[in-house]
Protein backbone atom coordinates (compact mmCIF):
# COMPACT_ATOMS: atom_id res chain seq x y z
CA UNK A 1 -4.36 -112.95 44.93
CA UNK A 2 -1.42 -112.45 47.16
CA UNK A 3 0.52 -114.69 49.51
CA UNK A 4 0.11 -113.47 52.84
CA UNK A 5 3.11 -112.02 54.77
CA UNK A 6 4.06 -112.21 58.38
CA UNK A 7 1.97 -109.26 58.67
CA UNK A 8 -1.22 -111.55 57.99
CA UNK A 9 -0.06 -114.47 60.03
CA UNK A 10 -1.80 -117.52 59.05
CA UNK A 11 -3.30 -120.83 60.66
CA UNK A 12 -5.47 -121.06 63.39
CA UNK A 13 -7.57 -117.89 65.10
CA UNK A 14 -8.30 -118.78 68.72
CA UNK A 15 -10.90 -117.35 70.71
CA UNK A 16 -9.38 -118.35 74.35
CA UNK A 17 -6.08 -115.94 74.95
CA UNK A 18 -2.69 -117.23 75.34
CA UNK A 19 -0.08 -115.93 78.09
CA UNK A 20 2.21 -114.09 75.65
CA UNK A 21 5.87 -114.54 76.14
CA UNK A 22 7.15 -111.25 76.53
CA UNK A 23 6.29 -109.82 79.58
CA UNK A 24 7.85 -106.05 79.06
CA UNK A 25 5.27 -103.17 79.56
CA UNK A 26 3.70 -100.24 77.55
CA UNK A 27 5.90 -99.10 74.74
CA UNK A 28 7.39 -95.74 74.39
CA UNK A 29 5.76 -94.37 71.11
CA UNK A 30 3.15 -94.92 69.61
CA UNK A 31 3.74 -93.24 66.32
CA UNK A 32 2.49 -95.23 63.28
CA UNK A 33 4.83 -97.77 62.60
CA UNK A 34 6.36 -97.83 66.42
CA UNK A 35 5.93 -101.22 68.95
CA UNK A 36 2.54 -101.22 69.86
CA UNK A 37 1.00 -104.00 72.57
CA UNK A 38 -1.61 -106.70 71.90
CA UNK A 39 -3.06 -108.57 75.11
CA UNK A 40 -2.76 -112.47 72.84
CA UNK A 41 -2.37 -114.09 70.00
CA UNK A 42 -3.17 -111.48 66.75
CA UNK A 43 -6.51 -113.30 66.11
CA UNK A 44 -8.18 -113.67 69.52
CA UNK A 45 -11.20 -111.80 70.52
CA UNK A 46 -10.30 -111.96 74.51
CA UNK A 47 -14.10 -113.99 75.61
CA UNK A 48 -16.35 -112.32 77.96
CA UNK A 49 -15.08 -115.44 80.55
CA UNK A 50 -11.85 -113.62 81.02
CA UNK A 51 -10.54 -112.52 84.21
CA UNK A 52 -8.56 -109.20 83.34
CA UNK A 53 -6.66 -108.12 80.39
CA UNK A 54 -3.35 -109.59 80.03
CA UNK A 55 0.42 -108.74 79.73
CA UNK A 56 1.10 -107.22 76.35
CA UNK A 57 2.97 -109.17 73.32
CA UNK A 58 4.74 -106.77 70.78
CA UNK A 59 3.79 -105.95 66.96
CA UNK A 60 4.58 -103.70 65.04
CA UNK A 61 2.11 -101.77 62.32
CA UNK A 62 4.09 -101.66 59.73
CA UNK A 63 4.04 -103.35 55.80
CA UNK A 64 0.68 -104.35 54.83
CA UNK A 65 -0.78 -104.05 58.13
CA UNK A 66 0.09 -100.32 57.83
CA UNK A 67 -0.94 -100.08 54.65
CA UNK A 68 -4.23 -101.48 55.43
CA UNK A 69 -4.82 -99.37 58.16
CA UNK A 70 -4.73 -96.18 55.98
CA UNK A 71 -7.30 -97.72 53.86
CA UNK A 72 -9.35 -98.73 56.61
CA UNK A 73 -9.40 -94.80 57.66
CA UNK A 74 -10.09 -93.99 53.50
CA UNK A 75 -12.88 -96.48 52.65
CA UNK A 76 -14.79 -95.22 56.34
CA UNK A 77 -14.74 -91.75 54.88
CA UNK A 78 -16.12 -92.80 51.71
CA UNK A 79 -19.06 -94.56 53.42
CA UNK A 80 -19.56 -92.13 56.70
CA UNK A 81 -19.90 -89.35 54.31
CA UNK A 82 -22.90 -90.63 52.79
CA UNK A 83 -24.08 -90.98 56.39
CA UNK A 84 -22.84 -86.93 56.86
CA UNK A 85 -24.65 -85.80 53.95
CA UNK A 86 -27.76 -87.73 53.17
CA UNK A 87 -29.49 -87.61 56.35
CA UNK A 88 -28.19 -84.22 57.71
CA UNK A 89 -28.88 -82.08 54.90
CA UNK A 90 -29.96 -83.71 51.68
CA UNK A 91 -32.50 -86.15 52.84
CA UNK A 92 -34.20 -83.25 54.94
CA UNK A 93 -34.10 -80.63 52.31
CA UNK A 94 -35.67 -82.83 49.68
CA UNK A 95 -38.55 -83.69 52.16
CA UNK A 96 -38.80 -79.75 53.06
CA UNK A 97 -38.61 -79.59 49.14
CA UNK A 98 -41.98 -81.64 48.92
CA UNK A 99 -44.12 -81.09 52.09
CA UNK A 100 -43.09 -77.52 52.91
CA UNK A 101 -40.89 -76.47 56.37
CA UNK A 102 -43.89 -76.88 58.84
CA UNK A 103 -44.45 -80.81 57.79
CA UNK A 104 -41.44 -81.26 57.13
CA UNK A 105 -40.55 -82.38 61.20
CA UNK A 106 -42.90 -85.29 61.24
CA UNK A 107 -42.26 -86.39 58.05
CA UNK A 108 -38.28 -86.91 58.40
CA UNK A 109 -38.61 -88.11 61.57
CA UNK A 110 -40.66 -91.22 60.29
CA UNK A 111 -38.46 -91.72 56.95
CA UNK A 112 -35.47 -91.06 59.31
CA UNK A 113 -37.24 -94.11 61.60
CA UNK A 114 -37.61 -96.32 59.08
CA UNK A 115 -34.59 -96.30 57.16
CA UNK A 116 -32.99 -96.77 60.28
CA UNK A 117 -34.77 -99.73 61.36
CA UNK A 118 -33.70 -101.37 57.62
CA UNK A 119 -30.22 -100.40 58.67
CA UNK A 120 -30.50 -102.26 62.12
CA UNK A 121 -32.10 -105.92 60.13
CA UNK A 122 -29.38 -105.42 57.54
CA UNK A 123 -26.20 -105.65 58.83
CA UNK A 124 -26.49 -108.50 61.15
CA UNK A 125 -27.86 -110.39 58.05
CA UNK A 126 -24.81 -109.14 56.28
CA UNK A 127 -22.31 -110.05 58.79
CA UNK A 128 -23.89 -113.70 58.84
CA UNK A 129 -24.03 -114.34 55.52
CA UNK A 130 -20.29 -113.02 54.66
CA UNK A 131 -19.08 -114.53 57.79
CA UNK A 132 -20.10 -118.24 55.73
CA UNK A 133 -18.90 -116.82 51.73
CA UNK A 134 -16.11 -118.45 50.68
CA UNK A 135 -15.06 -117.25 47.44
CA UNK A 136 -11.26 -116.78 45.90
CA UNK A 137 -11.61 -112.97 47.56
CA UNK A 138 -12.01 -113.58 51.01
CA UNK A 139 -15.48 -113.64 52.90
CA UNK A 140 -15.38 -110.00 52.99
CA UNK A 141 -14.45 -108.49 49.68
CA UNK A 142 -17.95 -109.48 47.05
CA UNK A 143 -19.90 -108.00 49.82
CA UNK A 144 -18.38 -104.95 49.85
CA UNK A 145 -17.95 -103.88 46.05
CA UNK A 146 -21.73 -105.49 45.81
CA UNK A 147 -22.94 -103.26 48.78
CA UNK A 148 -21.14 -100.53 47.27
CA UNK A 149 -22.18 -100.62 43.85
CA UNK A 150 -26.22 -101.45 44.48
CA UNK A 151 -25.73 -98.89 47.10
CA UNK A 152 -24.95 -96.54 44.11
CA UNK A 153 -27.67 -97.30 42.27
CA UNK A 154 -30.62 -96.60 45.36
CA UNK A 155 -28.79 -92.93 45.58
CA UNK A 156 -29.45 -91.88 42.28
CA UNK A 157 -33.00 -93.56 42.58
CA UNK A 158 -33.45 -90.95 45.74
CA UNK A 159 -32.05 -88.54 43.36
CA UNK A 160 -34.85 -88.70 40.64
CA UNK A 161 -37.77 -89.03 43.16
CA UNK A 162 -40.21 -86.42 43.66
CA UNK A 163 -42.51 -88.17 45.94
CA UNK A 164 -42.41 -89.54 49.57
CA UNK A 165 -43.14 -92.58 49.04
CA UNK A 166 -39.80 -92.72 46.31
CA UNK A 167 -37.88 -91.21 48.72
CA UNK A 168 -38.49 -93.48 51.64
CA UNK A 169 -38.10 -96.71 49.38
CA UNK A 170 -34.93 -95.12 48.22
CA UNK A 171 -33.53 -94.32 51.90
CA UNK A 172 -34.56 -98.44 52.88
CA UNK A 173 -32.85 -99.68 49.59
CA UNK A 174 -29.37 -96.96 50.69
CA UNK A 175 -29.63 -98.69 54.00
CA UNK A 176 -29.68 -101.90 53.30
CA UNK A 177 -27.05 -101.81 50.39
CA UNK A 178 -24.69 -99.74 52.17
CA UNK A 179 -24.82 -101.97 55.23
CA UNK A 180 -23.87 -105.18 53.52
CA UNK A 181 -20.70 -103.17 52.48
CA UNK A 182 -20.14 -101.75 55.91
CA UNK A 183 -20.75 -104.70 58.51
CA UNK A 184 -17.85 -106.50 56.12
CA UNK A 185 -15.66 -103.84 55.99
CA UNK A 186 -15.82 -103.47 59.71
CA UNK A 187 -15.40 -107.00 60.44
CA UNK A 188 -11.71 -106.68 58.91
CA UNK A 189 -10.71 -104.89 62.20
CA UNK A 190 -10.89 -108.54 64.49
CA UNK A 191 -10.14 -110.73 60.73
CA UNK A 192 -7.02 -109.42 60.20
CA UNK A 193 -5.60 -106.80 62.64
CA UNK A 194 -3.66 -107.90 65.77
CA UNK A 195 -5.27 -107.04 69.05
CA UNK A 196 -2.56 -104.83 70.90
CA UNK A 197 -2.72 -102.66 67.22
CA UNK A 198 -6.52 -102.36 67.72
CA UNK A 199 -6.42 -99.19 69.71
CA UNK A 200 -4.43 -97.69 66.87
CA UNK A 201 -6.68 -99.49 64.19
CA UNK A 202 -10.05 -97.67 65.57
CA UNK A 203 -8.38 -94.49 66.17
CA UNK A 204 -7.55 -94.23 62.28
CA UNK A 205 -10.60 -95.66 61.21
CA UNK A 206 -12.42 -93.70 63.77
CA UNK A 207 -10.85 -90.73 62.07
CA UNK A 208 -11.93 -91.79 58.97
CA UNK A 209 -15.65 -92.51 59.94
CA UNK A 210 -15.60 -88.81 61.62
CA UNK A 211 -13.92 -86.51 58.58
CA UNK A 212 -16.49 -88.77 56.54
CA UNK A 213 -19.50 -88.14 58.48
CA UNK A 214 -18.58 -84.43 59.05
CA UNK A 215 -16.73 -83.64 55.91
CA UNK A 216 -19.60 -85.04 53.95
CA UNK A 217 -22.06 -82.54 55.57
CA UNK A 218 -19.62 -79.68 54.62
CA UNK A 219 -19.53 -81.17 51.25
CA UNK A 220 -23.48 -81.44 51.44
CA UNK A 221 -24.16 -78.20 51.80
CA UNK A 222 -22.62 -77.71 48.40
CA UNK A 223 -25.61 -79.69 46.87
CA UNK A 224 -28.65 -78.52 48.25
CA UNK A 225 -29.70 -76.52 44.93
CA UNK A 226 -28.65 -79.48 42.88
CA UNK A 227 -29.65 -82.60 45.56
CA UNK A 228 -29.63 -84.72 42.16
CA UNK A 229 -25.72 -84.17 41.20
CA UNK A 230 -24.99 -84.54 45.48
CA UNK A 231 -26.47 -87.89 45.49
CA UNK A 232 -24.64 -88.74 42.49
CA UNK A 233 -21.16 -87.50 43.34
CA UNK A 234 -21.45 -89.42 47.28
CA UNK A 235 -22.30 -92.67 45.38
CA UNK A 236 -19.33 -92.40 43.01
CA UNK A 237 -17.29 -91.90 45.88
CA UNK A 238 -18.08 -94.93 47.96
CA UNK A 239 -17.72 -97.18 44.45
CA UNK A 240 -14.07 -96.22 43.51
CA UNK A 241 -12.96 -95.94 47.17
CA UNK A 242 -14.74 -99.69 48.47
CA UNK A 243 -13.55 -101.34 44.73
CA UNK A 244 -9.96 -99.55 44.74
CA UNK A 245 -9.73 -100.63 48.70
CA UNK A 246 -10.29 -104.78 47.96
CA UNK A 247 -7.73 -104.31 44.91
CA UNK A 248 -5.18 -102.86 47.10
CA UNK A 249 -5.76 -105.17 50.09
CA UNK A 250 -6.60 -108.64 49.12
CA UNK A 251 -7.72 -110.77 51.36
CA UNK A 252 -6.49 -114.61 50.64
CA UNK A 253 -8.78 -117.12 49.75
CA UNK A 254 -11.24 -119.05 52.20
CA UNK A 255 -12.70 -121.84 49.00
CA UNK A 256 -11.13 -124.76 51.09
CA UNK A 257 -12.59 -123.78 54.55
CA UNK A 258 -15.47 -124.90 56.28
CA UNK A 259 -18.51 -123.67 56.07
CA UNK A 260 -20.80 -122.74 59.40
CA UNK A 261 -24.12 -124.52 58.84
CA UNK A 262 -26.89 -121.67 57.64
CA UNK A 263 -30.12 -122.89 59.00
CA UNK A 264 -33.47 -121.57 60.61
CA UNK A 265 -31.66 -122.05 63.80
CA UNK A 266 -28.69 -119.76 62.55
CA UNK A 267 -30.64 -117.03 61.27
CA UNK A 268 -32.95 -116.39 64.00
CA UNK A 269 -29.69 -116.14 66.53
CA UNK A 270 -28.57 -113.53 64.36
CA UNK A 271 -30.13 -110.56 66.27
CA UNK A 272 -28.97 -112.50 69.59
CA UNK A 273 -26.18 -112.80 71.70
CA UNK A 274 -26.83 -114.24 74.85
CA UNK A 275 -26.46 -111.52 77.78
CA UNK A 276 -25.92 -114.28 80.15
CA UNK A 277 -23.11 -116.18 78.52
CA UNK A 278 -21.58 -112.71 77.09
CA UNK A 279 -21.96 -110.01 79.83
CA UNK A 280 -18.70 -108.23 78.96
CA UNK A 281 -20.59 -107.96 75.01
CA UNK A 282 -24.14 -107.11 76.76
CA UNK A 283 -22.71 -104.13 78.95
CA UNK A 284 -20.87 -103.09 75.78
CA UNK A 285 -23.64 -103.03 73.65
CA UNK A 286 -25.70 -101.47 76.55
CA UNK A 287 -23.25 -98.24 76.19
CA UNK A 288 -23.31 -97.84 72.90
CA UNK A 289 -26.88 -98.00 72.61
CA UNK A 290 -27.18 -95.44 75.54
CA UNK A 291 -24.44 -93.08 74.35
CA UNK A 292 -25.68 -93.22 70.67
CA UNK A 293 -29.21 -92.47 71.10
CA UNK A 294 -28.04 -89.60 73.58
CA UNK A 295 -26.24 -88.06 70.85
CA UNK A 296 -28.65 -88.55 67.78
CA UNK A 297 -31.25 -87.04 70.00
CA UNK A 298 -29.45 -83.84 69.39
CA UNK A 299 -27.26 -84.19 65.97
CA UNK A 300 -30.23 -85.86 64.12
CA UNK A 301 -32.30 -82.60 64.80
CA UNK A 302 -29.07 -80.52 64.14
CA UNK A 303 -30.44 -78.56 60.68
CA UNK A 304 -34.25 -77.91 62.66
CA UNK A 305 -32.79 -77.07 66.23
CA UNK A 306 -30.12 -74.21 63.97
CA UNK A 307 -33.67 -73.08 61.81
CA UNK A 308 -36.17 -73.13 64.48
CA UNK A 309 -34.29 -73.06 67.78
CA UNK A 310 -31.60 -71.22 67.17
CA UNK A 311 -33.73 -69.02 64.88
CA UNK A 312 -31.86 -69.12 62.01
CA UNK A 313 -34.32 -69.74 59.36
CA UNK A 314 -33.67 -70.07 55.86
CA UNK A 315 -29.88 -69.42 56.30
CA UNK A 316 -29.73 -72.57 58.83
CA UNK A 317 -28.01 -74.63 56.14
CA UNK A 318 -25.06 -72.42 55.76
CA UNK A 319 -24.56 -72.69 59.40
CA UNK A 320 -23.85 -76.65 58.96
CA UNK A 321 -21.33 -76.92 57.55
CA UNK A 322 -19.26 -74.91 59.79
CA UNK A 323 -20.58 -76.57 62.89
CA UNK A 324 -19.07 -80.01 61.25
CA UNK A 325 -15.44 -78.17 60.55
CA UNK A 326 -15.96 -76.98 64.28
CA UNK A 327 -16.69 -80.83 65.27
CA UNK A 328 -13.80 -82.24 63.14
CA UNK A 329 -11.30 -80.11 64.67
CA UNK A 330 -12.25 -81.64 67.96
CA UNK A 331 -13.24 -85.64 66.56
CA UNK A 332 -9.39 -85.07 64.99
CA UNK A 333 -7.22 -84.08 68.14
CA UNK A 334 -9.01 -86.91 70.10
CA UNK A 335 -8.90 -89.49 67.83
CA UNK A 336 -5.57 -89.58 67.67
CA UNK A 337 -5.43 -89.07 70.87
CA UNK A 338 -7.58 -91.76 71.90
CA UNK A 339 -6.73 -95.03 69.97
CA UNK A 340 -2.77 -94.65 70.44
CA UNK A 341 -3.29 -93.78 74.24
CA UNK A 342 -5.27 -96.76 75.04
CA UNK A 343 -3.26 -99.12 73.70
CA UNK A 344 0.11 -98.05 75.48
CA UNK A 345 -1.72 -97.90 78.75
CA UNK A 346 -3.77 -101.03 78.19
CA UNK A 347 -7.08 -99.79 79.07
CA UNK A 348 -9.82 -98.95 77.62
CA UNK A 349 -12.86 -98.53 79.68
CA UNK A 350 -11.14 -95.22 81.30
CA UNK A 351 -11.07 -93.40 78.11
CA UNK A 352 -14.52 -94.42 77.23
CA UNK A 353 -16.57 -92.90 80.27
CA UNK A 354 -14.45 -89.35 80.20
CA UNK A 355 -15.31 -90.08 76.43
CA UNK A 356 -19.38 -90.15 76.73
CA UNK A 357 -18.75 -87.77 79.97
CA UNK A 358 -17.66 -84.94 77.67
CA UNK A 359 -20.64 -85.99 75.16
CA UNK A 360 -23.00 -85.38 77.78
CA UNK A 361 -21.58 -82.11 79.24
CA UNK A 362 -21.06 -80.61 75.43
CA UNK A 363 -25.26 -80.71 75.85
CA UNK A 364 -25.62 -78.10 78.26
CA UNK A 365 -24.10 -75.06 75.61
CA UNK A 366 -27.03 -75.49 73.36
CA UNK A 367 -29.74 -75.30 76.61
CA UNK A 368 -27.57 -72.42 78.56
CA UNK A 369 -26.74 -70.69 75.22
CA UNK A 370 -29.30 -71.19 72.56
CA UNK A 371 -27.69 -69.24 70.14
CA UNK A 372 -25.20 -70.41 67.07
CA UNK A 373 -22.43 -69.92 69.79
CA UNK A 374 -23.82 -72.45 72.13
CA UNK A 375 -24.18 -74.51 68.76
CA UNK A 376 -20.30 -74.09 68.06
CA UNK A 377 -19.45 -75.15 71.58
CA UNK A 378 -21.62 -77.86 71.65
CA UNK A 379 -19.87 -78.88 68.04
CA UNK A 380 -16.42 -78.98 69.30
CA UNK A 381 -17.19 -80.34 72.71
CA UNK A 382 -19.21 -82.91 71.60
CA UNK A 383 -16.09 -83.40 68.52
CA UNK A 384 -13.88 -84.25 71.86
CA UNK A 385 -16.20 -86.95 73.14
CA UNK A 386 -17.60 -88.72 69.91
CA UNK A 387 -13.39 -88.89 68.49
CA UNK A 388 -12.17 -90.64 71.34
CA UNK A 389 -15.13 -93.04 71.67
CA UNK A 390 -15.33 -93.91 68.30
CA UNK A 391 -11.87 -94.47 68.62
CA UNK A 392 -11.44 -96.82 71.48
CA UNK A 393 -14.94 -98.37 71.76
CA UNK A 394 -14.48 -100.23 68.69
CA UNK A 395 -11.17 -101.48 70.14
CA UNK A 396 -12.95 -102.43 73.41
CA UNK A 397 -15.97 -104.27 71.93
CA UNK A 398 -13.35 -106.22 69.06
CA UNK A 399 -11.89 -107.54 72.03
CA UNK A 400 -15.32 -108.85 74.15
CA UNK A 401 -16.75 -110.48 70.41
CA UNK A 402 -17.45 -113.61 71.53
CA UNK A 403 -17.02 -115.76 68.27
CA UNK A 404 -13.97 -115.74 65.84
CA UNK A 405 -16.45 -117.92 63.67
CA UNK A 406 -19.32 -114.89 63.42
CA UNK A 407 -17.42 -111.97 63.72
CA UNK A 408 -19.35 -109.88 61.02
CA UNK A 409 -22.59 -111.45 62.26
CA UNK A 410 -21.53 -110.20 65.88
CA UNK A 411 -20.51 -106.78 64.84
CA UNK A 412 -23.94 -106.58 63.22
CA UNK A 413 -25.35 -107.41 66.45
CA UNK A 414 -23.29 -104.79 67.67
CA UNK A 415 -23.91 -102.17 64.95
CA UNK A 416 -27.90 -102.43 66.28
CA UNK A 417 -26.25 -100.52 69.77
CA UNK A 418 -25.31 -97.69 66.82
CA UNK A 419 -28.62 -98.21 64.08
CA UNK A 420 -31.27 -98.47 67.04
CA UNK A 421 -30.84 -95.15 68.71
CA UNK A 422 -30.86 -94.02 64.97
CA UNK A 423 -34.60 -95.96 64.65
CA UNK A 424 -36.02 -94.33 67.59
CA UNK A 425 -34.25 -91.00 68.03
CA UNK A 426 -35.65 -89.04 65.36
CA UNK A 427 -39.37 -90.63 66.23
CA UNK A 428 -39.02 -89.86 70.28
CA UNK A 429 -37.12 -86.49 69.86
CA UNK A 430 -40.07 -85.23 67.16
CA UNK A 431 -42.53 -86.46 70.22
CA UNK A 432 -40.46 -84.34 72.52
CA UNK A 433 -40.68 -81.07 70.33
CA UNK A 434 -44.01 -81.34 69.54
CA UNK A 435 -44.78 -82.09 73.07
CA UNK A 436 -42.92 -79.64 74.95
CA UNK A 437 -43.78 -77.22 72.29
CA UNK A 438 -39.86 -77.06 71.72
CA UNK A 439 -36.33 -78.12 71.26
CA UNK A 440 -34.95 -77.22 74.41
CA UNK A 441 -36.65 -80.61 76.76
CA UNK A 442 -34.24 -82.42 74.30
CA UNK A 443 -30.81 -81.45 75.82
CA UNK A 444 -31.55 -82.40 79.59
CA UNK A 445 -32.90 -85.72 78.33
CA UNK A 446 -29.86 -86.44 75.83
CA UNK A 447 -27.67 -85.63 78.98
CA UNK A 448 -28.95 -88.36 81.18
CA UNK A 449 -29.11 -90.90 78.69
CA UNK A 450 -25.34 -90.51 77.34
CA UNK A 451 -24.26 -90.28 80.71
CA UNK A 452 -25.87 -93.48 81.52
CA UNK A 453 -24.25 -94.86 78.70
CA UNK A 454 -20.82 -93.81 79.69
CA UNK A 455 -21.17 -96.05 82.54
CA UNK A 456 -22.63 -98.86 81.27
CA UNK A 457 -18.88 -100.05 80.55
CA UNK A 458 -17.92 -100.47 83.89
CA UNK A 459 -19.27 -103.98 84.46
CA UNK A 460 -16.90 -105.62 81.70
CA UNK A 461 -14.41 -107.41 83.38
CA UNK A 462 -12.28 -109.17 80.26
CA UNK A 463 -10.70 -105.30 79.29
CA UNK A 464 -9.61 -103.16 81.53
């Protein structure tokens, strides 16, 4: 274990923000090791109480903190592209595999539910449980290689199943296991990174989670005449990236601190924050929720809507993959974009609604144009939006957590704003088709719902 430099400062983490000394404005650059702002101390998670954002305190990403922040952006494409390639091309094509194209709708759509629902219980119990480990590693670190490796284990257990009922167990264990290495490796962000570097922080790791989700349905596509060997190679992956990203990063040791009281009482608040007490987290958590559910309405069906809407067929799969390059080129340029630009001006909430504005609008090519061009300009469009959101959303909602003793437990609340809209989507939109006779009722309705979501931010009054 190493000692911790300055870039780790030590002792306490307050929750209540201090006025910072230095009073001087935005910073010229915001190239990766330039001045970037933070709005208090580097631990605080600004509380929903707060009146406005305040004058920035320089810090500079640089040493460790640097270096951590390029493993942040690694170890999220390791996980994300499980995310890319399981349930946009090899978890469908395995069901189709089974039940045949025609049943194959329904039948994803509940898997899909479920394993999303198992998602949305796990990672709050995750974040709660490693937010009270104490081991020589950190609170963070056995979670992660654990997640990692059982996660492993339930992807080559999808891999060798040739029945439903396999494959849906699988998808629940993947879920679960996977989660208790993500909600950790998320709650590093408000652990360990300064708050002024957060903007940067989520841009990279945004980038990260967005090469990984789309870069692992390129990489997909590869596998679907061998899903076996694709399962296989996306769960070696995530083990050497998660393990290698704990060696390289250590966390210090937590054996001497104390321990938050697990009880009945603690668990059942773990799916809770209280809207009332924490409206800034409520209204956050409202626009993810909106803006997410929006957008899986339409990406979760992407492989049907290309076969069946579109009228590719058989040859929809090829199509996938170049949709996701499309999408990266536009998550990349925004991302960068995004985090940086937030943090030099100080706000976030801006960025966020022309964010989920440009999400919403990328849903009219697909209804005007349903045709694979309408699909490529919904890709990059929609690449735009999703980049910068992911990118400063994070940074927004690390700032409106409102305990530094439950961050991973609040994330996990948090992470049910991203895993919900994954529960329901696939079962509503699948209610939509068959209702409507069609894909096209899905568009409008995605619209309204991310645009709704873009909004929801407004209310927060602790970030500007």
């Amino acid at each position: 274990m190493t000692t911790p430099s300055d870039d780790f400062p030590e002792g306490p983490r307050p929750v209540q923000p201090t006025l910072p000394p230095n009073l001087s404005g935005a910073p010229d650059s915001v190239a990766l090791g330039s001045t970037l702002t933070t709005a208090d101390s580097a631990f605080s998670a600004a509380p929903t109480s707060a009146v406005s954002a305040q004058a920035p305190q320089k810090v500079k990403v640089r040493g460790k903190l640097l270096k951590l922040m390029l493993w942040m952006a690694v170890a999220n494409v390791a996980v994300f592209s499980i995310w890319g390639a399981v349930p946009g091309l090899l978890l469908p094509t395995q069901i189709a595999n089974i039940v045949g194209d025609k049943a194959s709708v329904g039948t994803y759509g509940l898997i899909a539910t479920i394993g999303a629902f198992a998602a949305m219980i796990a990672q709050p119990i995750a974040g709660l449980v490693s937010d009270r480990t104490r081991s020589r590693f950190g609170r963070r670190a056995p979670w992660m290689v654990a997640g990692a490796l059982l996660g492993g284990l339930s992807l080559i257990f999808m891999g060798s199943s040739n029945t439903i009922l396999q494959i849906g167990i699988g998808w629940v264990m993947v879920q679960v296991c996977y989660n208790f290495a993500q909600g950790p490796l998320s709650a590093i962000l408000p652990d360990r990174v300064p708050s002024g570097a957060r903007g940067s922080f989520s841009a990279f790791s945004g980038l990260g989670l967005m090469v990984g989700a789309l870069g692992g349905s390129i990489v997909g596509a590869m596998f679907l005449s061998n899903l076996s060997l694709g399962y296989l190679v996306f769960a070696g992956i995530a083990v050497i990236v998660l393990v290698l990203f704990v060696v390289f990063n250590p966390d210090r040791s937590n054996k001497g601190e104390p321990k938050p009281p697990l009880n009945l009482g603690a668990f059942l608040k773990t799916f809770w924050v209280n809207p009332v007490k924490h409206p800034d987290f409520f209204w956050g958590f409202t626009g993810r929720l909106l803006l997410y559910a929006g957008y899986f309405m339409v990406t979760g069906y992407q492989l049907y809507i290309l076969r069946d809407y579109v009228g590719l067929g058989a040859k929809a799969g090829g199509y996938v993959p170049l949709l996701s390059l499309i999408s990266m080129v536009g998550t990349i340029i925004t991302t960068l974009i995004g985090g940086p630009l937030s943090d030099k001006l100080g706000r976030r909430k801006v960025v966020v609604i022309v964010a989920g504005s440009v999400m919403a609008v990328s849903m009219l090519f697909p209804l005007i144009f349903p045709s694979i061009v309408g699909m490529m300009l919904f890709a990059f469009v929609a690449g735009l939006g999703f980049g910068a959101f992911q990118a400063v959303d994070t940074a927004l909602m690390s700032e409106v957590l409102p305990s530094k003793d439950d961050f991973a437990k609040d994330l996990g609340v948090l992470n049910i704003a991203a895993t919900l809209p994954q529960t329901l989507a696939p079962g509503i939109a699948a209610l939509i088709i068959l209702t409507f006779g069609g894909y096209a009722a899905l568009f409008p309705v995605g619209i309204v719902i991310a645009l709704l979501g873009a909004f929801a931010v407004l209310p927060i009054k602790s970030v500007r």
